[in-house]
Protein backbone atom coordinates (compact mmCIF):
# COMPACT_ATOMS: atom_id res chain seq x y z
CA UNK A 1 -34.65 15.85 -1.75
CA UNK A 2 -31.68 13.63 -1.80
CA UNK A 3 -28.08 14.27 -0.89
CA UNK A 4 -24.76 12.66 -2.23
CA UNK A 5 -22.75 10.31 -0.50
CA UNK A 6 -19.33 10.87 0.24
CA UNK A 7 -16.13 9.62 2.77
CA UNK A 8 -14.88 11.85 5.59
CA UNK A 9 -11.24 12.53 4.96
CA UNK A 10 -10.52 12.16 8.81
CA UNK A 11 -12.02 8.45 10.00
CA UNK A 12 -13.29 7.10 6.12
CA UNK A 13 -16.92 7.18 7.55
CA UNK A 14 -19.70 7.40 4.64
CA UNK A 15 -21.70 10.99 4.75
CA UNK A 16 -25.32 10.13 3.32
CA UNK A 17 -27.89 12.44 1.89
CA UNK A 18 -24.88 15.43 1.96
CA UNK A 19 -26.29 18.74 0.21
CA UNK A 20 -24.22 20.41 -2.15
CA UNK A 21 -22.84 23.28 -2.46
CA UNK A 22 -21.18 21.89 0.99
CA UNK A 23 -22.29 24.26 4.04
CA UNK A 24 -19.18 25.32 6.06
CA UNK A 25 -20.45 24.12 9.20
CA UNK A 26 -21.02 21.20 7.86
CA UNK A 27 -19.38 18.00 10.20
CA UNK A 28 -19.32 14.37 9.88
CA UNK A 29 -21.91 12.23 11.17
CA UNK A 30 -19.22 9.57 12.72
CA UNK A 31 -16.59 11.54 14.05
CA UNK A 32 -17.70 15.07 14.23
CA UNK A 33 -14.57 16.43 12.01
CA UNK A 34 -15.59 19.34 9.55
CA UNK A 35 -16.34 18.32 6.24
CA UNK A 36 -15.74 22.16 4.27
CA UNK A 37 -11.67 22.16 4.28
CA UNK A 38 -9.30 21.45 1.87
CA UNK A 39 -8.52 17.85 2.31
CA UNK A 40 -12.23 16.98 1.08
CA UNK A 41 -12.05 19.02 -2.32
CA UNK A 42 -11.10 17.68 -5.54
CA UNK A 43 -8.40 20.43 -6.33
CA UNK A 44 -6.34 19.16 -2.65
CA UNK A 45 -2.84 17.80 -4.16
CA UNK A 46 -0.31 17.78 -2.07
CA UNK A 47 2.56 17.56 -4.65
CA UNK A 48 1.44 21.22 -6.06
CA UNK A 49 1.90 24.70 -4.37
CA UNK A 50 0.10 25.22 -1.59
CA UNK A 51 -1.63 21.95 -1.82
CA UNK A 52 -3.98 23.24 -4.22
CA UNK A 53 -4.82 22.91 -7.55
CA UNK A 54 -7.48 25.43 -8.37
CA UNK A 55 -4.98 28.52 -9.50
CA UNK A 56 -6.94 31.54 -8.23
CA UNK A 57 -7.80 30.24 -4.45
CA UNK A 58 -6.23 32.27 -1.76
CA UNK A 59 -4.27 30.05 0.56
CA UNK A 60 -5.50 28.48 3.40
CA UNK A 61 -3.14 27.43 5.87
CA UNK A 62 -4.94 24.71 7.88
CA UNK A 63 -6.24 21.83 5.15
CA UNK A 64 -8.22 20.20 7.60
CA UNK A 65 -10.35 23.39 9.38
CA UNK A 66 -13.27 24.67 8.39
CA UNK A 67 -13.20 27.05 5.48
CA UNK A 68 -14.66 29.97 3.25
CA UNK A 69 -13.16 29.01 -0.28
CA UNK A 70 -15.46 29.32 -2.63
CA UNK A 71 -13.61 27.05 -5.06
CA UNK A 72 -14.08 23.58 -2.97
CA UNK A 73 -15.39 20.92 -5.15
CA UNK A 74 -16.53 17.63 -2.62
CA UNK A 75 -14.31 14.54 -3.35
CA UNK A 76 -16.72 11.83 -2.77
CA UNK A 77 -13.74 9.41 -2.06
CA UNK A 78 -11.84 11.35 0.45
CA UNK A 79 -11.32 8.86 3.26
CA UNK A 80 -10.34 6.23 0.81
CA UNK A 81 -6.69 7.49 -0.21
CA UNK A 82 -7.70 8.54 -3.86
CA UNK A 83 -5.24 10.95 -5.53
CA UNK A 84 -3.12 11.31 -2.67
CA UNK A 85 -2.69 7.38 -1.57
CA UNK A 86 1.29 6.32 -1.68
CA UNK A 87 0.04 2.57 -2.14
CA UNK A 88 0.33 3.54 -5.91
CA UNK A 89 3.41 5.00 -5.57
CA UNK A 90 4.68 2.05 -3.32
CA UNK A 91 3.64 -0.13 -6.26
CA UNK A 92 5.35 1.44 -9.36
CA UNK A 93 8.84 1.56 -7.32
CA UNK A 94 8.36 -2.08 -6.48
CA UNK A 95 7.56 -3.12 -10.43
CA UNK A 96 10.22 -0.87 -11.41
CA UNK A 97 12.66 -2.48 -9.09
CA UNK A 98 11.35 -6.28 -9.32
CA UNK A 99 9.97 -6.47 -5.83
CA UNK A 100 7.04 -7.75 -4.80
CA UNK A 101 6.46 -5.67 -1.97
CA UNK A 102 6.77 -8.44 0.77
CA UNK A 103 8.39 -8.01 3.99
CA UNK A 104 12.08 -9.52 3.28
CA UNK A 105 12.08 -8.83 -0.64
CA UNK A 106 14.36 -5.55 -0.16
CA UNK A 107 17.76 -5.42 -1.29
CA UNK A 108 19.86 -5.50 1.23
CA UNK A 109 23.10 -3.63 -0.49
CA UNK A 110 23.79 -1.31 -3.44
CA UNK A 111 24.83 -4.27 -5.16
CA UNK A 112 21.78 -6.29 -5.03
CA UNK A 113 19.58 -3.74 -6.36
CA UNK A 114 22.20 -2.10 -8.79
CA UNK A 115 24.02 -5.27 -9.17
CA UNK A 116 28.41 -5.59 -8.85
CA UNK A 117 30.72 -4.04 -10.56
CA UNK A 118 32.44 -7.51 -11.77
């Protein structure tokens, strides 16, 4: 029987032939991390309360410790920024802003970015 693959959230390291559901105890094959904690579900969102999405989970209070919520669903992408990555972020301030994101592009005043009040 095959497993999934999936990225740890901690060092990005492909999981191969993981089982689901996910076993608590399970750990990473690279760097030994535990795989069952929040930052490896799908419902992990930092901008929401408690970092969690699913509305009925208890809170956990350590996101990247081993867990007992019932409600994780594996991320397969993880260690690879997904939902969570700024670089998106980053990117719609710099188009809404007309920079190009390279070192020296920043304003450097009010007045460049906002323009004088001629």
């Amino acid at each position: 029987m095959s497993g999934i693959e999936a990225s740890c959230w901690k060092c990005g390291g492909i999981q191969k032939d993981i089982l689901l559901p996910l076993s608590r105890t399970e750990e990473c094959q690279h760097c030994g991390t535990d795989l069952h904690v929040c930052r490896m579900c799908r419902f992990y969102d930092t901008s929401v309360n408690n970092a969690c999405r699913e509305p009925v989970a208890e809170l956990v209070s350590d996101k990247t410790r081993a867990n007992f919520c019932g409600y994780l669903e594996l991320r397969t992408d993880a260690g690879q920024g997904g939902a969570n990555d700024s670089s998106a972020a980053t990117e719609g301030l710099n188009d809404l802003f007309g920079l190009d994101g390279t070192p020296g592009d920043e304003p450097k005043s009010l007045d460049d970015l906002f323009g004088s009040k001629d």
